[in-house]
C-alpha atoms as a PDB file:
ATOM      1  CA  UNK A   1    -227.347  59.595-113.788  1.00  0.00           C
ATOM      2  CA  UNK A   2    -226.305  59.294-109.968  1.00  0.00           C
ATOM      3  CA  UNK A   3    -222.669  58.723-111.097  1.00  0.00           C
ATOM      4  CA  UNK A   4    -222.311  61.316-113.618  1.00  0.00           C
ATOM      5  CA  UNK A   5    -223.079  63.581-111.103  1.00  0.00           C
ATOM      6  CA  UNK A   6    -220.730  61.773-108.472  1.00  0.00           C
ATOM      7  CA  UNK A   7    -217.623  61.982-111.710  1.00  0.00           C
ATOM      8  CA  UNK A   8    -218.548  65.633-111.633  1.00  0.00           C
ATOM      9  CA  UNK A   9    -219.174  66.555-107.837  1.00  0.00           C
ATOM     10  CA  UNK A  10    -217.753  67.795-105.472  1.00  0.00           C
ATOM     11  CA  UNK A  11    -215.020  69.352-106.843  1.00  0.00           C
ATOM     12  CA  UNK A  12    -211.190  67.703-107.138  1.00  0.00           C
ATOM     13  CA  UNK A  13    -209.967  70.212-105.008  1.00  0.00           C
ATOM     14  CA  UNK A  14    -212.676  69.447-101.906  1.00  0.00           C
ATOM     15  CA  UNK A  15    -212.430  66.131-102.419  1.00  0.00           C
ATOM     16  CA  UNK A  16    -208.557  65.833-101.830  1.00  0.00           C
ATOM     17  CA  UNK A  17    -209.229  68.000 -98.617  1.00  0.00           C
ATOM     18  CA  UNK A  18    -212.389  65.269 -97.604  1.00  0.00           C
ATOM     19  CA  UNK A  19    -209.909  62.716 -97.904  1.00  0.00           C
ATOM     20  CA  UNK A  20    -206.916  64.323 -95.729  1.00  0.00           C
ATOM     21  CA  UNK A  21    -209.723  65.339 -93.244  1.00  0.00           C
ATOM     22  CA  UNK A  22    -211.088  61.861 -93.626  1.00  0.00           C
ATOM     23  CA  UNK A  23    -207.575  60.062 -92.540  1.00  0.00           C
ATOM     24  CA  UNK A  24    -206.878  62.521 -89.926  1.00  0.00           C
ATOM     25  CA  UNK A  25    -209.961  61.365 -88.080  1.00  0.00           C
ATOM     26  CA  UNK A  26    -209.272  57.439 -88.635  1.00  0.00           C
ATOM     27  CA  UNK A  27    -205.629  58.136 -86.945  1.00  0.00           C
ATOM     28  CA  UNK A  28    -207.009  59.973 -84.139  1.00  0.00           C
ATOM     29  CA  UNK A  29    -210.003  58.525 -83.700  1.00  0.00           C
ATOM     30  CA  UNK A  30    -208.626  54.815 -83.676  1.00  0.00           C
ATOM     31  CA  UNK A  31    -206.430  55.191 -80.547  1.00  0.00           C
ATOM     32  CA  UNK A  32    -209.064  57.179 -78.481  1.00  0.00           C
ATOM     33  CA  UNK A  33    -211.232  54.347 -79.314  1.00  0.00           C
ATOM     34  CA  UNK A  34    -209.424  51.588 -78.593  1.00  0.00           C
ATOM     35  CA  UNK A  35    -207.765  53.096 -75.766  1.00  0.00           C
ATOM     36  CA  UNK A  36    -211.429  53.827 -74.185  1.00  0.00           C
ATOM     37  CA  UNK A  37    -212.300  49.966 -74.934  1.00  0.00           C
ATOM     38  CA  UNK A  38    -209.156  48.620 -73.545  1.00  0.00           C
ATOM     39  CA  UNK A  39    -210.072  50.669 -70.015  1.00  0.00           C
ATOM     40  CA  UNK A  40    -213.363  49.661 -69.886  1.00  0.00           C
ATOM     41  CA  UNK A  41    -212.098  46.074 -69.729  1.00  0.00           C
ATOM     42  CA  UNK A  42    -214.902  44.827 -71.607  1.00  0.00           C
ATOM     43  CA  UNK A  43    -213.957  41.544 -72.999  1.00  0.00           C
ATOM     44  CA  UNK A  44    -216.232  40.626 -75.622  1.00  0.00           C
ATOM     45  CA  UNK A  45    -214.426  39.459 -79.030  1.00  0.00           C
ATOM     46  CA  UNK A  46    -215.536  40.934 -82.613  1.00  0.00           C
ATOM     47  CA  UNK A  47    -216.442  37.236 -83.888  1.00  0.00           C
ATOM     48  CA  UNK A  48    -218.653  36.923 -80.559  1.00  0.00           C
ATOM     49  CA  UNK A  49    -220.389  40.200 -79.934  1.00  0.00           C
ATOM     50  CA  UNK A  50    -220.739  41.980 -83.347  1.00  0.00           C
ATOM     51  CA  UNK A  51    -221.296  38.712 -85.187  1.00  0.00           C
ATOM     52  CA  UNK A  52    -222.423  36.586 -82.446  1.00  0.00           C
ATOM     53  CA  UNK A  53    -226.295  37.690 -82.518  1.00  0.00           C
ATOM     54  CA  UNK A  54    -226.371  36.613 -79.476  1.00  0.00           C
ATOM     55  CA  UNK A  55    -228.157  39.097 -76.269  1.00  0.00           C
ATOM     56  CA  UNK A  56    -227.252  36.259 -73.359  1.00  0.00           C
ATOM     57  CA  UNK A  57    -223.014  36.821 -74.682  1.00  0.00           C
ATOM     58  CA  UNK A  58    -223.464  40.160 -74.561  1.00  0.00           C
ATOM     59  CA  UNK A  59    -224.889  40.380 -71.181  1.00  0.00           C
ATOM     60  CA  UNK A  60    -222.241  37.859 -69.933  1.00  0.00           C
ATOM     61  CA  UNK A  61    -219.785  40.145 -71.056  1.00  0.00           C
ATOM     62  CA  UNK A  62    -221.503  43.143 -69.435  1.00  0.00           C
ATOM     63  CA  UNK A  63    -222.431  42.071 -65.572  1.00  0.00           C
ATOM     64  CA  UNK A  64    -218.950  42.223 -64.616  1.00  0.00           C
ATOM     65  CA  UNK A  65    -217.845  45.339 -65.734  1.00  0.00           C
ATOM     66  CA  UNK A  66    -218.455  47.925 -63.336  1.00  0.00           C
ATOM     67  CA  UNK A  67    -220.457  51.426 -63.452  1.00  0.00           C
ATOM     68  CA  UNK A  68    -216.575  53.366 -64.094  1.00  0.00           C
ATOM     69  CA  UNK A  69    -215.950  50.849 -66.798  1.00  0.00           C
ATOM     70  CA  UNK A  70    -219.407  50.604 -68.038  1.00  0.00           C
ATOM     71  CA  UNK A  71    -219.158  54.462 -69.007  1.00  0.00           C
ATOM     72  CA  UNK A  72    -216.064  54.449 -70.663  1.00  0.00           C
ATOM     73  CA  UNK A  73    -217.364  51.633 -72.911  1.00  0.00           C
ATOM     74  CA  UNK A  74    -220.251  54.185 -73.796  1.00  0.00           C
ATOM     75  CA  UNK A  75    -217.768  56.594 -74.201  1.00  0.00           C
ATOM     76  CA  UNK A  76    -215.924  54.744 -76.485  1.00  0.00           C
ATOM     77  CA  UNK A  77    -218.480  53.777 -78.540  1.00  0.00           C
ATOM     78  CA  UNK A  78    -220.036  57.296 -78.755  1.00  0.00           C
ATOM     79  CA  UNK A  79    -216.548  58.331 -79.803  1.00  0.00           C
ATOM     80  CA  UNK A  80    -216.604  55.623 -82.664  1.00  0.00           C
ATOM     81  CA  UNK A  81    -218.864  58.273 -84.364  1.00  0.00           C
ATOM     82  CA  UNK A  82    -216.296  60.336 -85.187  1.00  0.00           C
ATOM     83  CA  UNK A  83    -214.384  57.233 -86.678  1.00  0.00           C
ATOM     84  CA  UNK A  84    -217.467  56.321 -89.235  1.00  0.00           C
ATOM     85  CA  UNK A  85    -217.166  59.852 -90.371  1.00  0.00           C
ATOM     86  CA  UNK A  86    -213.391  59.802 -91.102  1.00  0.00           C
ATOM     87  CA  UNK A  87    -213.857  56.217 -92.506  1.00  0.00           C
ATOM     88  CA  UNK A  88    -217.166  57.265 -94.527  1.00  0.00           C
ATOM     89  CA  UNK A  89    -215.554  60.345 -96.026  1.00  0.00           C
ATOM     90  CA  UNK A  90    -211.852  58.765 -96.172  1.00  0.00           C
ATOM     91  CA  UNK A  91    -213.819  55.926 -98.665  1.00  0.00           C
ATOM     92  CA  UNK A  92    -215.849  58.162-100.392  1.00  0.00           C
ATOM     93  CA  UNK A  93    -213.299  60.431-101.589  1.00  0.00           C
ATOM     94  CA  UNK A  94    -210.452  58.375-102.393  1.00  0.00           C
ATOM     95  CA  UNK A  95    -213.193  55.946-104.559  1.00  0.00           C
ATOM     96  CA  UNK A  96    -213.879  59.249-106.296  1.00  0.00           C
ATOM     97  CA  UNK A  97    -210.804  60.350-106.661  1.00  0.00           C
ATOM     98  CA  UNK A  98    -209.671  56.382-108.347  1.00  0.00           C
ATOM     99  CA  UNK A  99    -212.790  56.921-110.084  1.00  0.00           C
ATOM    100  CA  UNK A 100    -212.331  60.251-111.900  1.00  0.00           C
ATOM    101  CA  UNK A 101    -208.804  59.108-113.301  1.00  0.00           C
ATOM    102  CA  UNK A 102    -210.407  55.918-114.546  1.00  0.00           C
ATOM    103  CA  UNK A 103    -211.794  56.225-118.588  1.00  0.00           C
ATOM    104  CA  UNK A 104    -215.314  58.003-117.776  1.00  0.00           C
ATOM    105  CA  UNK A 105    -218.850  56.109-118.140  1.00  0.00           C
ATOM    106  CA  UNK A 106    -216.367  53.012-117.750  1.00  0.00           C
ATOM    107  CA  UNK A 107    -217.238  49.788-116.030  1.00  0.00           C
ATOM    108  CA  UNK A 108    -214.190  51.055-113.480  1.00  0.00           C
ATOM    109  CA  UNK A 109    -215.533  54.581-113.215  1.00  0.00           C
ATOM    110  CA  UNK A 110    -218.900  52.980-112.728  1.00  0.00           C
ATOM    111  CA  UNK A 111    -217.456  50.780-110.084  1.00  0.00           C
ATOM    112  CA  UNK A 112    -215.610  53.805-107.883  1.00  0.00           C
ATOM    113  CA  UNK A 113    -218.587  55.352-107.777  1.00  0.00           C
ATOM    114  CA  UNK A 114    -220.579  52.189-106.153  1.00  0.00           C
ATOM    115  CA  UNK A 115    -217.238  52.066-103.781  1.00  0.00           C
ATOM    116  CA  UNK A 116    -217.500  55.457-102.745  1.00  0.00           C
ATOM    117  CA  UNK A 117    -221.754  54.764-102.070  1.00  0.00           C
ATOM    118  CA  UNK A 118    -220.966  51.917-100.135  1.00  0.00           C
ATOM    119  CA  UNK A 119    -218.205  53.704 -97.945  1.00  0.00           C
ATOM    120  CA  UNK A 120    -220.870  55.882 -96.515  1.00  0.00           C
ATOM    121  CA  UNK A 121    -223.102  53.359 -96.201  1.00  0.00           C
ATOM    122  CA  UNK A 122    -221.043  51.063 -94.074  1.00  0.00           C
ATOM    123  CA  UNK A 123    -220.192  53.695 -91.936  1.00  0.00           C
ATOM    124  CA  UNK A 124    -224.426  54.456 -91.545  1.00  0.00           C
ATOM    125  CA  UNK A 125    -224.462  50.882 -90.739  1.00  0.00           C
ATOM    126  CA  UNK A 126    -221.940  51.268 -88.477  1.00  0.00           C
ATOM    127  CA  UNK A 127    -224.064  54.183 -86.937  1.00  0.00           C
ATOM    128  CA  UNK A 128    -226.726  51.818 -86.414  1.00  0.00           C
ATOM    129  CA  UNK A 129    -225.484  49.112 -85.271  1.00  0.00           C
ATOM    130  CA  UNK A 130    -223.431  51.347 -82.443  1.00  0.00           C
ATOM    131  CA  UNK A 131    -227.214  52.558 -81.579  1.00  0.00           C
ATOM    132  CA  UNK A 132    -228.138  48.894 -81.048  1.00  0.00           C
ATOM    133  CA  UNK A 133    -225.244  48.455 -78.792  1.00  0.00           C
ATOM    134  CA  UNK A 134    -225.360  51.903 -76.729  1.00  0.00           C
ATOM    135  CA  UNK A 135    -228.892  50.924 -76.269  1.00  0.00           C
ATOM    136  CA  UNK A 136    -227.673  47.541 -74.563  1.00  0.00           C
ATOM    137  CA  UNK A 137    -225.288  49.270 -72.780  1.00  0.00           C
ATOM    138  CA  UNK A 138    -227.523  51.806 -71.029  1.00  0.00           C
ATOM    139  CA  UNK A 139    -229.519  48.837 -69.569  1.00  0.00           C
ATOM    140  CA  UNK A 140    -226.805  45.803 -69.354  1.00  0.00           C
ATOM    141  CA  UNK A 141    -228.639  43.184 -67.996  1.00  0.00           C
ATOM    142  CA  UNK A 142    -232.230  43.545 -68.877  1.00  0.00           C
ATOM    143  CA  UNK A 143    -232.633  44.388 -72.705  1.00  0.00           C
ATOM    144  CA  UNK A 144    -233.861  42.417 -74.809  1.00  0.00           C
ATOM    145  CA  UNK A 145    -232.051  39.818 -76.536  1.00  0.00           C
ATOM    146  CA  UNK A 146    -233.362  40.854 -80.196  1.00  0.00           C
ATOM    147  CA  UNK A 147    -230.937  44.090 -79.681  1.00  0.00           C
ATOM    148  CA  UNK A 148    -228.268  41.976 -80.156  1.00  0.00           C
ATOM    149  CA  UNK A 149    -229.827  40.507 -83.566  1.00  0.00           C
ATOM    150  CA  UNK A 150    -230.432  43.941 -84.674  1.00  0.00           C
ATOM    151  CA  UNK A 151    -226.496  45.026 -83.597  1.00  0.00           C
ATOM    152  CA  UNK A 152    -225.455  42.023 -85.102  1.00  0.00           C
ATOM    153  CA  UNK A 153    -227.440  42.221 -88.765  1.00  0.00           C
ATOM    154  CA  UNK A 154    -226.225  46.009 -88.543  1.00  0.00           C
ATOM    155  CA  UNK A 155    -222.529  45.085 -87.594  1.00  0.00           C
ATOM    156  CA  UNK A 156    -222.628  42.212 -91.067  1.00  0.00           C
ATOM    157  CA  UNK A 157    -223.424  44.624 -93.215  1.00  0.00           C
ATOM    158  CA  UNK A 158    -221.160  46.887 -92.100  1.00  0.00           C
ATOM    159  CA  UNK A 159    -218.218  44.278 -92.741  1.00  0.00           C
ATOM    160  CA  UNK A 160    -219.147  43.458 -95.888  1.00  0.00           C
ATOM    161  CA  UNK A 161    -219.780  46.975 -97.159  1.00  0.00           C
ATOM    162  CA  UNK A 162    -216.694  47.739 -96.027  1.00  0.00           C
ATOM    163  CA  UNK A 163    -214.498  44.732 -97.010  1.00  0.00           C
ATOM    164  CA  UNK A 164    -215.956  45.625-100.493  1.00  0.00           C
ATOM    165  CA  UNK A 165    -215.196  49.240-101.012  1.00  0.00           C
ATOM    166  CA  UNK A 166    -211.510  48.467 -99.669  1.00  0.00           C
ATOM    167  CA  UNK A 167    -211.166  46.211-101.873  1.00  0.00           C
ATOM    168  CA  UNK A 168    -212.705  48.127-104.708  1.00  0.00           C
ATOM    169  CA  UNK A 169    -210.330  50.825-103.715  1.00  0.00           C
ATOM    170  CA  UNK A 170    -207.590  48.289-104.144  1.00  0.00           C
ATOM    171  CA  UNK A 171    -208.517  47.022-107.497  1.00  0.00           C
ATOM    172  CA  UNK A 172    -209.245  50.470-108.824  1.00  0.00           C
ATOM    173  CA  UNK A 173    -205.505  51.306-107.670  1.00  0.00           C
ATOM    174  CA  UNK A 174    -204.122  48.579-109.328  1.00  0.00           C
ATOM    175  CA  UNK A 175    -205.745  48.915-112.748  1.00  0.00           C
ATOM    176  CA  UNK A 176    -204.417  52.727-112.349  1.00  0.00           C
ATOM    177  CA  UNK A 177    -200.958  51.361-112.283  1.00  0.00           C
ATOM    178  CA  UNK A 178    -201.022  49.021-114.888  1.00  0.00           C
ATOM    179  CA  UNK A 179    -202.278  51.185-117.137  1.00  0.00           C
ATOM    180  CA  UNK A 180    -200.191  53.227-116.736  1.00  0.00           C
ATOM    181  CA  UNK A 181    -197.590  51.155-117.097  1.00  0.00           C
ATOM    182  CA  UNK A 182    -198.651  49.646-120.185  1.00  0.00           C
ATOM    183  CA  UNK A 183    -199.427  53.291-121.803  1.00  0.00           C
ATOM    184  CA  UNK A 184    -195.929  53.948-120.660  1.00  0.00           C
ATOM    185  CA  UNK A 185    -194.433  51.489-122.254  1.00  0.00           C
ATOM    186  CA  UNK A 186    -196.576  51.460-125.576  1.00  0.00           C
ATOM    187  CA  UNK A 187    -195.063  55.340-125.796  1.00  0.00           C
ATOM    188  CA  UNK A 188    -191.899  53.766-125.851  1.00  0.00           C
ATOM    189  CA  UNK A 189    -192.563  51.221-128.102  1.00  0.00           C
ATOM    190  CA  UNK A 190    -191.588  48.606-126.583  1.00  0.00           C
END
């Protein structure tokens, strides 16, 4: 039932916009980001902090960073909101919109539905985890080290929601094309 409804709604139209507004936000929102991190010299890796579930690296990576820089790594990562929106919507919509030119009630329709689920709910996880980490932020040397599990668990799933739906996304694309291609070329007999 949930993805006849999703086949159906929203509309083609508002979906097309979701996904322009969707984009817009990932290529504005990326360099503010970035840019904010980068000036708050914070110089914790991905593969250490996000996946490290570890408090102790996180807090080594905090004490020297100073009050200035401190607050532009908050603002950075309250910022990063507004990129899990445009990523959410950007993967919802464009899974819909793979999905809706797939054969209906298909395993592939079936599957751009789950894609476009799991868009939104790597960016909630994303959410999440960014609470974790704001959290530790706003008290830099004294939290407690199970944030960092927390960010950590909520920073995994993220990544593999996401890795997912892209390539979901991906695959969807490419049976698109060689369809095509093959109806194309059984019209021409060949």
């Amino acid at each position: 039932m949930p993805f006849k409804y999703l086949i159906e709604n929203p509309p083609e139209k508002t979906l097309r916009y979701l996904a322009l507004f969707g984009a817009l936000l990932i290529i504005i929102m990326m360099p503010v980001v970035i840019g904010l991190l980068e000036m708050s010299n914070y110089s914790g890796t991905i593969e250490e902090t996000q996946l490290g579930f570890s408090g102790t690296y996180i807090k080594s990576k905090f004490i020297p960073m100073s009050n200035h820089e401190m607050s532009l790594f908050i603002l950075a990562n309250i910022f990063d909101y507004f990129f899990m929106l445009g990523y959410g919507i950007f993967f919802f919509s464009a899974a819909l919109l793979l999905a809706r030119r797939l054969t209906k009630g298909s395993i592939w329709s079936k599957i751009g539905c789950c894609m476009a689920i799991l868009g939104i709910v790597s960016a909630c996880c994303d959410g999440l985890e960014n609470i974790f980490l704001l959290s530790m932020a706003s008290n830099p040397i004294n939290f407690p080290n199970w944030w960092a599990i927390g960010h950590s668990c909520f920073a995994l799933a993220k990544f593999i929601q996401m890795y997912i739906a892209i390539g979901g996304i991906i695959l969807m694309t490419l049976v698109i094309v060689v369809s095509r291609l093959i109806k194309r070329n059984v019209d021409k007999g060949g």
